[in-house]
PDB file of N, CA and C in Angstrom:
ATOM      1  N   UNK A   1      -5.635  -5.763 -11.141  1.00  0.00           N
ATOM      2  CA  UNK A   1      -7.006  -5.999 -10.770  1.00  0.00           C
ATOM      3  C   UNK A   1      -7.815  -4.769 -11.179  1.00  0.00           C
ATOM      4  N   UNK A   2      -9.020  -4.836 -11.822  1.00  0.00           N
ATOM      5  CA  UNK A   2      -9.841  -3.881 -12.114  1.00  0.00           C
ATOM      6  C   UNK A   2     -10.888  -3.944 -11.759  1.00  0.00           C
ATOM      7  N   UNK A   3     -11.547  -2.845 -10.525  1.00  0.00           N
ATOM      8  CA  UNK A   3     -12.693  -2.937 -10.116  1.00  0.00           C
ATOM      9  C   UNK A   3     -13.390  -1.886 -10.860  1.00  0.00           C
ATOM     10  N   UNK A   4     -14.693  -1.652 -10.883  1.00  0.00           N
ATOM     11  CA  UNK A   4     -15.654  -0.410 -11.508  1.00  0.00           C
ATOM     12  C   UNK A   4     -15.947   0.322 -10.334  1.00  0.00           C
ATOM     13  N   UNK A   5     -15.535   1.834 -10.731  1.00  0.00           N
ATOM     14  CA  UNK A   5     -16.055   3.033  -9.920  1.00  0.00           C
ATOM     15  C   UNK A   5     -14.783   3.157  -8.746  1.00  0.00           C
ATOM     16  N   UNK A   6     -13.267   2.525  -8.917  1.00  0.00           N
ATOM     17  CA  UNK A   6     -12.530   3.200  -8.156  1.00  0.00           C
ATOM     18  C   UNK A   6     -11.245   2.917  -9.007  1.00  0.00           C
ATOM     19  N   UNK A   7     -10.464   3.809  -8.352  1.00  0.00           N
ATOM     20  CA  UNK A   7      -8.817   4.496  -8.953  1.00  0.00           C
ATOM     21  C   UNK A   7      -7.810   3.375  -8.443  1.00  0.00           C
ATOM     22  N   UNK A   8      -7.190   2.732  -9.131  1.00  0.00           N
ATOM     23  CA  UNK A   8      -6.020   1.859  -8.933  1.00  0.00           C
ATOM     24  C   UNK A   8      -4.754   2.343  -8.691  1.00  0.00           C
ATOM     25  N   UNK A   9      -3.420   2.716  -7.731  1.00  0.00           N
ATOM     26  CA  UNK A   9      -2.385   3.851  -8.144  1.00  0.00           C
ATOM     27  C   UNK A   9      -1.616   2.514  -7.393  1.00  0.00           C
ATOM     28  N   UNK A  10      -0.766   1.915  -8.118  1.00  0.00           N
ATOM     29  CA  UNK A  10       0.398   0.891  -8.096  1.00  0.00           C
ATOM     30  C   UNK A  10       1.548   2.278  -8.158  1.00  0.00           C
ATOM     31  N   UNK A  11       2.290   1.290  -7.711  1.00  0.00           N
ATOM     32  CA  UNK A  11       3.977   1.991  -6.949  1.00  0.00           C
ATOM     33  C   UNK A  11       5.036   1.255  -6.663  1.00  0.00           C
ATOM     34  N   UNK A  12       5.982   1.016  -8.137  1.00  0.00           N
ATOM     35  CA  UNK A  12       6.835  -0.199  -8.004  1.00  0.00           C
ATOM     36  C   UNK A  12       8.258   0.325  -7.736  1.00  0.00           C
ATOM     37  N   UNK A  13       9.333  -0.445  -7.150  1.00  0.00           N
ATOM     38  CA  UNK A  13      10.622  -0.147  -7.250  1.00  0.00           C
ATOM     39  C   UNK A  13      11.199  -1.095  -7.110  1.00  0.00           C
ATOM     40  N   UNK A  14      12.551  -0.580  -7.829  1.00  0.00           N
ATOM     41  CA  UNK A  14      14.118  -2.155  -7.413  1.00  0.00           C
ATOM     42  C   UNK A  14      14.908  -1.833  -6.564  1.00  0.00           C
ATOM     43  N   UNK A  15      14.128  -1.818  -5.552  1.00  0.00           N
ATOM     44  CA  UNK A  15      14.758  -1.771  -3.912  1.00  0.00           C
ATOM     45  C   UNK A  15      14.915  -3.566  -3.361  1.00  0.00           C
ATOM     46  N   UNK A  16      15.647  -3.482  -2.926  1.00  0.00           N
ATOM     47  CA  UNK A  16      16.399  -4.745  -2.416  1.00  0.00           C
ATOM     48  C   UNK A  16      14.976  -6.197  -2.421  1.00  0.00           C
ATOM     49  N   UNK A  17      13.738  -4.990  -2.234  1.00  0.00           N
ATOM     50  CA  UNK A  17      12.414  -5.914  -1.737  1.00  0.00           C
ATOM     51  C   UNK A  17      12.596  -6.032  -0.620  1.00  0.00           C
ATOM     52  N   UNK A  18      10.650  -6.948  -0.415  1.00  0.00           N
ATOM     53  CA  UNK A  18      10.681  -6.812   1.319  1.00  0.00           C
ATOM     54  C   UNK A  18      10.680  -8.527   1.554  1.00  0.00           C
ATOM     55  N   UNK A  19      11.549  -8.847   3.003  1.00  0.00           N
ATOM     56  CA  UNK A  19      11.829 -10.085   3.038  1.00  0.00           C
ATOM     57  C   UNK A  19      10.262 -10.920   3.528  1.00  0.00           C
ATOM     58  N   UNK A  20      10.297 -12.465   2.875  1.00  0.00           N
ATOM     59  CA  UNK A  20       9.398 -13.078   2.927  1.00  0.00           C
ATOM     60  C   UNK A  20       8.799 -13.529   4.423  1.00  0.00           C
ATOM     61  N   UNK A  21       7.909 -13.072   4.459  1.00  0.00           N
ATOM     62  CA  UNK A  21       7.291 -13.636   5.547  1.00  0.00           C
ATOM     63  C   UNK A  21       7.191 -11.822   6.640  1.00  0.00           C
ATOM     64  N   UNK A  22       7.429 -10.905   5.747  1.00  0.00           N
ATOM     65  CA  UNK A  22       7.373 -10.173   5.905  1.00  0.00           C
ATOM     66  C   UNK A  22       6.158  -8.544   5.979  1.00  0.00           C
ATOM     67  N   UNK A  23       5.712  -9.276   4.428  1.00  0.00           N
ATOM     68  CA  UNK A  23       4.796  -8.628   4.281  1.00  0.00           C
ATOM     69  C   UNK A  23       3.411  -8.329   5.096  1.00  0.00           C
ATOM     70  N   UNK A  24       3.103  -9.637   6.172  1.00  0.00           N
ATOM     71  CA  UNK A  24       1.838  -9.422   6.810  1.00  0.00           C
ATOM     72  C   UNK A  24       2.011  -8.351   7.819  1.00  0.00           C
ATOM     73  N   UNK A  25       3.340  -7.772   8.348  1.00  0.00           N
ATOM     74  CA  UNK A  25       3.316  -6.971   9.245  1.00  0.00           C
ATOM     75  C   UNK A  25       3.804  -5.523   8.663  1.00  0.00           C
ATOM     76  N   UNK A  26       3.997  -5.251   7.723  1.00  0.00           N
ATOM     77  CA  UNK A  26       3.869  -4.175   7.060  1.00  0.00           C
ATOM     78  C   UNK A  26       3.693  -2.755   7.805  1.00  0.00           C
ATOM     79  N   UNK A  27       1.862  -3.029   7.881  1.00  0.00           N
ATOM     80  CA  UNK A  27       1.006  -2.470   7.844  1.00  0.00           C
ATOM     81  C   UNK A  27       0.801  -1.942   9.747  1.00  0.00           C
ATOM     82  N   UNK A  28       1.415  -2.674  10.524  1.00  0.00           N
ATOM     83  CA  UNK A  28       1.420  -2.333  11.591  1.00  0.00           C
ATOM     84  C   UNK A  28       1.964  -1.235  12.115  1.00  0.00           C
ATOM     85  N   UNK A  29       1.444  -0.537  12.979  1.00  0.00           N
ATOM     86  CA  UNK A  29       2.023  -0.016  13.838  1.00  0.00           C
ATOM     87  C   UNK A  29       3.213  -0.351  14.589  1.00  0.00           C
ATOM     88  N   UNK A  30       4.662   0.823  14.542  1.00  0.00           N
ATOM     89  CA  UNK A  30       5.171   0.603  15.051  1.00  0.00           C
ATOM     90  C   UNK A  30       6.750  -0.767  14.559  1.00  0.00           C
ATOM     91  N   UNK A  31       5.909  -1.397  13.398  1.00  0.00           N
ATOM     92  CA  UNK A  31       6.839  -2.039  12.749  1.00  0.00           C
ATOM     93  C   UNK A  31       7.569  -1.581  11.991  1.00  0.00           C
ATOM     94  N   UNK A  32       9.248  -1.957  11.806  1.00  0.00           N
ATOM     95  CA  UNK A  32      10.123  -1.094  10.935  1.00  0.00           C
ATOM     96  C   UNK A  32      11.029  -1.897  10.968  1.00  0.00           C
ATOM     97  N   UNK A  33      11.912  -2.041   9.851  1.00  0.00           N
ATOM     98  CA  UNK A  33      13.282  -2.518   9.381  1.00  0.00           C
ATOM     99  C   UNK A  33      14.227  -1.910   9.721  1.00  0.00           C
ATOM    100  N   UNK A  34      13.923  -0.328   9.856  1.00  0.00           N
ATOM    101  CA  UNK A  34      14.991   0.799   9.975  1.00  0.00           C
ATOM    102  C   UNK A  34      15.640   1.032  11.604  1.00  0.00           C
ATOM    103  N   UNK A  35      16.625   1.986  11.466  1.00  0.00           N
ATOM    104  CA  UNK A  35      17.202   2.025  12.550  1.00  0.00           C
ATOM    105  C   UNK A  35      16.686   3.450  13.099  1.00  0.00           C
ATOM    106  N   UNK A  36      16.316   4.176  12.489  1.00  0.00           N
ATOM    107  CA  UNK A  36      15.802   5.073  13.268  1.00  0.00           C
ATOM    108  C   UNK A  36      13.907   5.338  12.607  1.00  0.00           C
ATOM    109  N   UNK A  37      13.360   6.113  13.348  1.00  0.00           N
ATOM    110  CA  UNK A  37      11.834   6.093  12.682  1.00  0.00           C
ATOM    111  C   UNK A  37      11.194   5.607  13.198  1.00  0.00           C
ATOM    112  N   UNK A  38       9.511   5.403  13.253  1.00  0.00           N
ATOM    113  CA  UNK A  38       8.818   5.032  14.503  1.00  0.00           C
ATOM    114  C   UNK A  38       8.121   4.069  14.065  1.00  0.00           C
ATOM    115  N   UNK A  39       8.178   3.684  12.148  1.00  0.00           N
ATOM    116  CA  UNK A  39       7.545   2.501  12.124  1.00  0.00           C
ATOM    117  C   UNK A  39       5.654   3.042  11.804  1.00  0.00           C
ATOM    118  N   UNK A  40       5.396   4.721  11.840  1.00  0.00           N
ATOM    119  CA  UNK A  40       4.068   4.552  11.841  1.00  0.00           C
ATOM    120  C   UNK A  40       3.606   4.820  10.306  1.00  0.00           C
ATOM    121  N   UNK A  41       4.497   5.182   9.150  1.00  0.00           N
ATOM    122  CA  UNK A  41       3.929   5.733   8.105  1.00  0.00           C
ATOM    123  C   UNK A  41       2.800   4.905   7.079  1.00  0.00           C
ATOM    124  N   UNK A  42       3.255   3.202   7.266  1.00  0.00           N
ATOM    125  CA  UNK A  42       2.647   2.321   6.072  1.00  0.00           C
ATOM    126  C   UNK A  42       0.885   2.715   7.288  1.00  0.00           C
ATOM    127  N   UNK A  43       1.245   2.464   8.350  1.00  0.00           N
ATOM    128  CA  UNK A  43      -0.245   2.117   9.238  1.00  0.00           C
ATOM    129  C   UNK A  43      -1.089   3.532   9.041  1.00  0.00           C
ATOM    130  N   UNK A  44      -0.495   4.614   9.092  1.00  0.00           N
ATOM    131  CA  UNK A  44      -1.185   6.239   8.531  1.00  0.00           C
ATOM    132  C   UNK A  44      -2.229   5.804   7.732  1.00  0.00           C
ATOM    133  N   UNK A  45      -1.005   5.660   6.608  1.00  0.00           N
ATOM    134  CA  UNK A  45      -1.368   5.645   4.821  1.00  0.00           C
ATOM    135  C   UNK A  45      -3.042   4.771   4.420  1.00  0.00           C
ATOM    136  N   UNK A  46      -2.252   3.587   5.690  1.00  0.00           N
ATOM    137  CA  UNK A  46      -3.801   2.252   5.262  1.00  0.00           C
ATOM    138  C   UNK A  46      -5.006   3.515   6.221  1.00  0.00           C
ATOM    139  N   UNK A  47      -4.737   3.352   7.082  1.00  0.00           N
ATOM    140  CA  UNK A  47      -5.828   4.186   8.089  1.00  0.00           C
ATOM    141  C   UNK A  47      -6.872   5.373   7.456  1.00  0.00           C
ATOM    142  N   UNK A  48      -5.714   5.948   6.637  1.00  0.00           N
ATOM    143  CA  UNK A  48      -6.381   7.327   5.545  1.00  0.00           C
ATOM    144  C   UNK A  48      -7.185   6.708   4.712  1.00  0.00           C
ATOM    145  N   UNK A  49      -6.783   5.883   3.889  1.00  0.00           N
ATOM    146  CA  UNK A  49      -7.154   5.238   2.411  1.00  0.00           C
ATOM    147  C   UNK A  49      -7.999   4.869   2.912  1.00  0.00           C
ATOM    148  N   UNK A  50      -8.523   3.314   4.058  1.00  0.00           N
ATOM    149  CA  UNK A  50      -9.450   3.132   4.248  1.00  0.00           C
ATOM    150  C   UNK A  50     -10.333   3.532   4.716  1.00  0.00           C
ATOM    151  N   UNK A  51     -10.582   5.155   5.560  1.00  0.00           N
ATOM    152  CA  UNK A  51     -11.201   5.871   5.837  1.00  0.00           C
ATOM    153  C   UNK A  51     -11.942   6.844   4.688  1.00  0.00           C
ATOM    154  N   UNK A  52     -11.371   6.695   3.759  1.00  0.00           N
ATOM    155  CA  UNK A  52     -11.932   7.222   2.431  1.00  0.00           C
ATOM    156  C   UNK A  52     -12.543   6.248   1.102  1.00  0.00           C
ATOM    157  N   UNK A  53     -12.675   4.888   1.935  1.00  0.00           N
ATOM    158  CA  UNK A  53     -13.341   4.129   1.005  1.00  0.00           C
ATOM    159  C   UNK A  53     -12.236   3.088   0.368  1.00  0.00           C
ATOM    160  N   UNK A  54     -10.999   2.956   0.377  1.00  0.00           N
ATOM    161  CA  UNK A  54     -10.333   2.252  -0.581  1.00  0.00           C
ATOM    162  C   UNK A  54      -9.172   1.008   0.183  1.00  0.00           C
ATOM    163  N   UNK A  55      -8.555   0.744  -0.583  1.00  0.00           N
ATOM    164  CA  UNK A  55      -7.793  -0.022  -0.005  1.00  0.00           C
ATOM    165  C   UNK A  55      -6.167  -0.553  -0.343  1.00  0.00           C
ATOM    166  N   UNK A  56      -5.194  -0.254   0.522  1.00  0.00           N
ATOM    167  CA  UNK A  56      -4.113  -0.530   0.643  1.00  0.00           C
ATOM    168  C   UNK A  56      -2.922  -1.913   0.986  1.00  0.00           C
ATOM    169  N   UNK A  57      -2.599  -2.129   0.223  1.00  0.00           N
ATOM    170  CA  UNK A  57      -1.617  -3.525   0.055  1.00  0.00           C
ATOM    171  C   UNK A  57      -0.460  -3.566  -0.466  1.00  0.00           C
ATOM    172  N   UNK A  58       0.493  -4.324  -0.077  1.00  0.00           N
ATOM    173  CA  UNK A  58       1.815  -4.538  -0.965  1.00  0.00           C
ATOM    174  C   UNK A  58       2.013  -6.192  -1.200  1.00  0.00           C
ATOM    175  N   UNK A  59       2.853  -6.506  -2.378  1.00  0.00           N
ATOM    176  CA  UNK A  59       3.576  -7.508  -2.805  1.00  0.00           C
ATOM    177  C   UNK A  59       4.570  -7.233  -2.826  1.00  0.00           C
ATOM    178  N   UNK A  60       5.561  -8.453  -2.980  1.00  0.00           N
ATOM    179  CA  UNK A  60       7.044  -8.555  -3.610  1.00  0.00           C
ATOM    180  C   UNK A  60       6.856  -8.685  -4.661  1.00  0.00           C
ATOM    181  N   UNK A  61       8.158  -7.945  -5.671  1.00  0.00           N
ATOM    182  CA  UNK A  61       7.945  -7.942  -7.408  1.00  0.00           C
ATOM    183  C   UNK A  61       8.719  -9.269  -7.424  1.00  0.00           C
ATOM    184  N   UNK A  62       7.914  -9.973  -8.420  1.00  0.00           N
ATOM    185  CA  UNK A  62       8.883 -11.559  -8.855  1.00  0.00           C
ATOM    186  C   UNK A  62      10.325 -11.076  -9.489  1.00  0.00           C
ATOM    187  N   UNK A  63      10.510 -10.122  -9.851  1.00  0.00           N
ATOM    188  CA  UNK A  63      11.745  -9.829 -10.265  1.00  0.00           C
ATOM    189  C   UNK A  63      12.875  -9.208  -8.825  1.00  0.00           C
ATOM    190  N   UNK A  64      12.552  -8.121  -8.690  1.00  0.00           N
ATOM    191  CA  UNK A  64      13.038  -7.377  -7.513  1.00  0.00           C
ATOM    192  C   UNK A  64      12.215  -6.092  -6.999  1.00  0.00           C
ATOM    193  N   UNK A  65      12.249  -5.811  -5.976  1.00  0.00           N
ATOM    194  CA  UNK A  65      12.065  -4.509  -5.434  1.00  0.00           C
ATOM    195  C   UNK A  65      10.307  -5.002  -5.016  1.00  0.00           C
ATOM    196  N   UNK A  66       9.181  -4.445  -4.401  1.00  0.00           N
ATOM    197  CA  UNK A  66       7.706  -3.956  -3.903  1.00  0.00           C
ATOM    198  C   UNK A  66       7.320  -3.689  -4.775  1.00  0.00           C
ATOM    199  N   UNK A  67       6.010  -3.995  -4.546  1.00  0.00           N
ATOM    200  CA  UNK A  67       4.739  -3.062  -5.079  1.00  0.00           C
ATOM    201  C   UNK A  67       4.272  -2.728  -3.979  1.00  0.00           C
ATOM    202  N   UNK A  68       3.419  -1.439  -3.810  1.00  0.00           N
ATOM    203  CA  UNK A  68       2.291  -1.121  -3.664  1.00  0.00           C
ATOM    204  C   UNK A  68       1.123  -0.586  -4.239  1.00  0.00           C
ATOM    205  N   UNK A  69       0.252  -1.221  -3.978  1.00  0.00           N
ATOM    206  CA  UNK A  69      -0.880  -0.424  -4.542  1.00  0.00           C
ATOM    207  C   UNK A  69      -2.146  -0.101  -3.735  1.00  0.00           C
ATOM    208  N   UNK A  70      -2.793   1.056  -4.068  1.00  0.00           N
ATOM    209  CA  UNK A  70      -4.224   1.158  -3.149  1.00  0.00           C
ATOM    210  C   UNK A  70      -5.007   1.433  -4.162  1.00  0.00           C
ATOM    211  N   UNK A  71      -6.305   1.207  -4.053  1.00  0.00           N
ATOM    212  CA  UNK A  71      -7.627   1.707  -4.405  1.00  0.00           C
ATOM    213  C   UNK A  71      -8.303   3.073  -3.608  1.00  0.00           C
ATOM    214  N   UNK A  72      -8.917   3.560  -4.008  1.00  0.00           N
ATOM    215  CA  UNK A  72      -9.974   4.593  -3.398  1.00  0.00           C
ATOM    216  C   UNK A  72     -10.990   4.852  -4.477  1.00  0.00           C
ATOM    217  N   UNK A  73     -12.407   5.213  -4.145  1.00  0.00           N
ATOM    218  CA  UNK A  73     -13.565   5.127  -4.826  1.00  0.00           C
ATOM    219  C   UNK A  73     -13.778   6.395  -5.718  1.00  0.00           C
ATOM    220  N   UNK A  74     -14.499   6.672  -7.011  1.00  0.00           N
ATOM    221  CA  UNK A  74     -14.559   7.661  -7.770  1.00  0.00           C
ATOM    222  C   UNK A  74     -15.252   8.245  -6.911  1.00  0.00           C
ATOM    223  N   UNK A  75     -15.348   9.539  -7.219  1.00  0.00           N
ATOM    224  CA  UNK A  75     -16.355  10.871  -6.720  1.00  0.00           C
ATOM    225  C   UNK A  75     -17.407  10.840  -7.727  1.00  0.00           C
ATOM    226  N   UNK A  76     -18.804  10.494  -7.473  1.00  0.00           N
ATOM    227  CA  UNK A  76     -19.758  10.361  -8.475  1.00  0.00           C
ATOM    228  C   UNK A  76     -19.904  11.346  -9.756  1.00  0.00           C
ATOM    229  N   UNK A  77     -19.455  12.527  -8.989  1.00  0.00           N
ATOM    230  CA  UNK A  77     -19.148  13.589  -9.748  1.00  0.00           C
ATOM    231  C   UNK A  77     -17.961  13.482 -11.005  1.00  0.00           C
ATOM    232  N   UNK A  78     -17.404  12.889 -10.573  1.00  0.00           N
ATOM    233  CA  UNK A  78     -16.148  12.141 -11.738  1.00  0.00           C
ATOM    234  C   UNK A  78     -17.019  11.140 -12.795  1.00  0.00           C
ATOM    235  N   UNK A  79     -17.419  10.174 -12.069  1.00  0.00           N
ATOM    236  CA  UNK A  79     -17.878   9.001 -12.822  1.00  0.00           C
ATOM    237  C   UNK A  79     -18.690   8.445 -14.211  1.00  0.00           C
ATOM    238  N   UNK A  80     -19.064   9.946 -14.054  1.00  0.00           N
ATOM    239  CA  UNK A  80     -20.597  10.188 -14.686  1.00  0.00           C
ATOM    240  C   UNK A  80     -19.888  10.433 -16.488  1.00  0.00           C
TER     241      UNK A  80
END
């Protein structure tokens, strides 16, 4: 996806992937797959990003493993 006036930074891997029906809770607080960990890092990450203008999401790769990607907005000072 290409918007004008912000930074795209995708982040793929062939990690097992995340299971279906999975992805809407991601982003929560407190949610985790793992056995140890508190579950808060994906909810940080969105909290930061969207506090700076942009925006954070993941898919499953049709092949294997996540994406993520976020947006955040140019610095006008960049843009120009």
């Amino acid at each position: 996806m290409s918007e004008p006036n912000v930074v795209t930074v995708t982040v793929c891997d062939s990690s097992p992937g995340i299971a279906p029906g999975h992805i809407e809770y991601l982003f929560e607080p407190f949610d985790t797959t793992k056995t140890t960990g508190l579950g808060m890092g994906l909810s940080i990450c969105r909290a930061i990003i969207e506090a700076l203008g942009g925006r954070l999401w993941a898919r499953a790769d049709v092949l294997s493993g996540a994406i993520f990607e976020y947006t955040t907005p140019v610095h006008s000072a960049v843009s120009s």
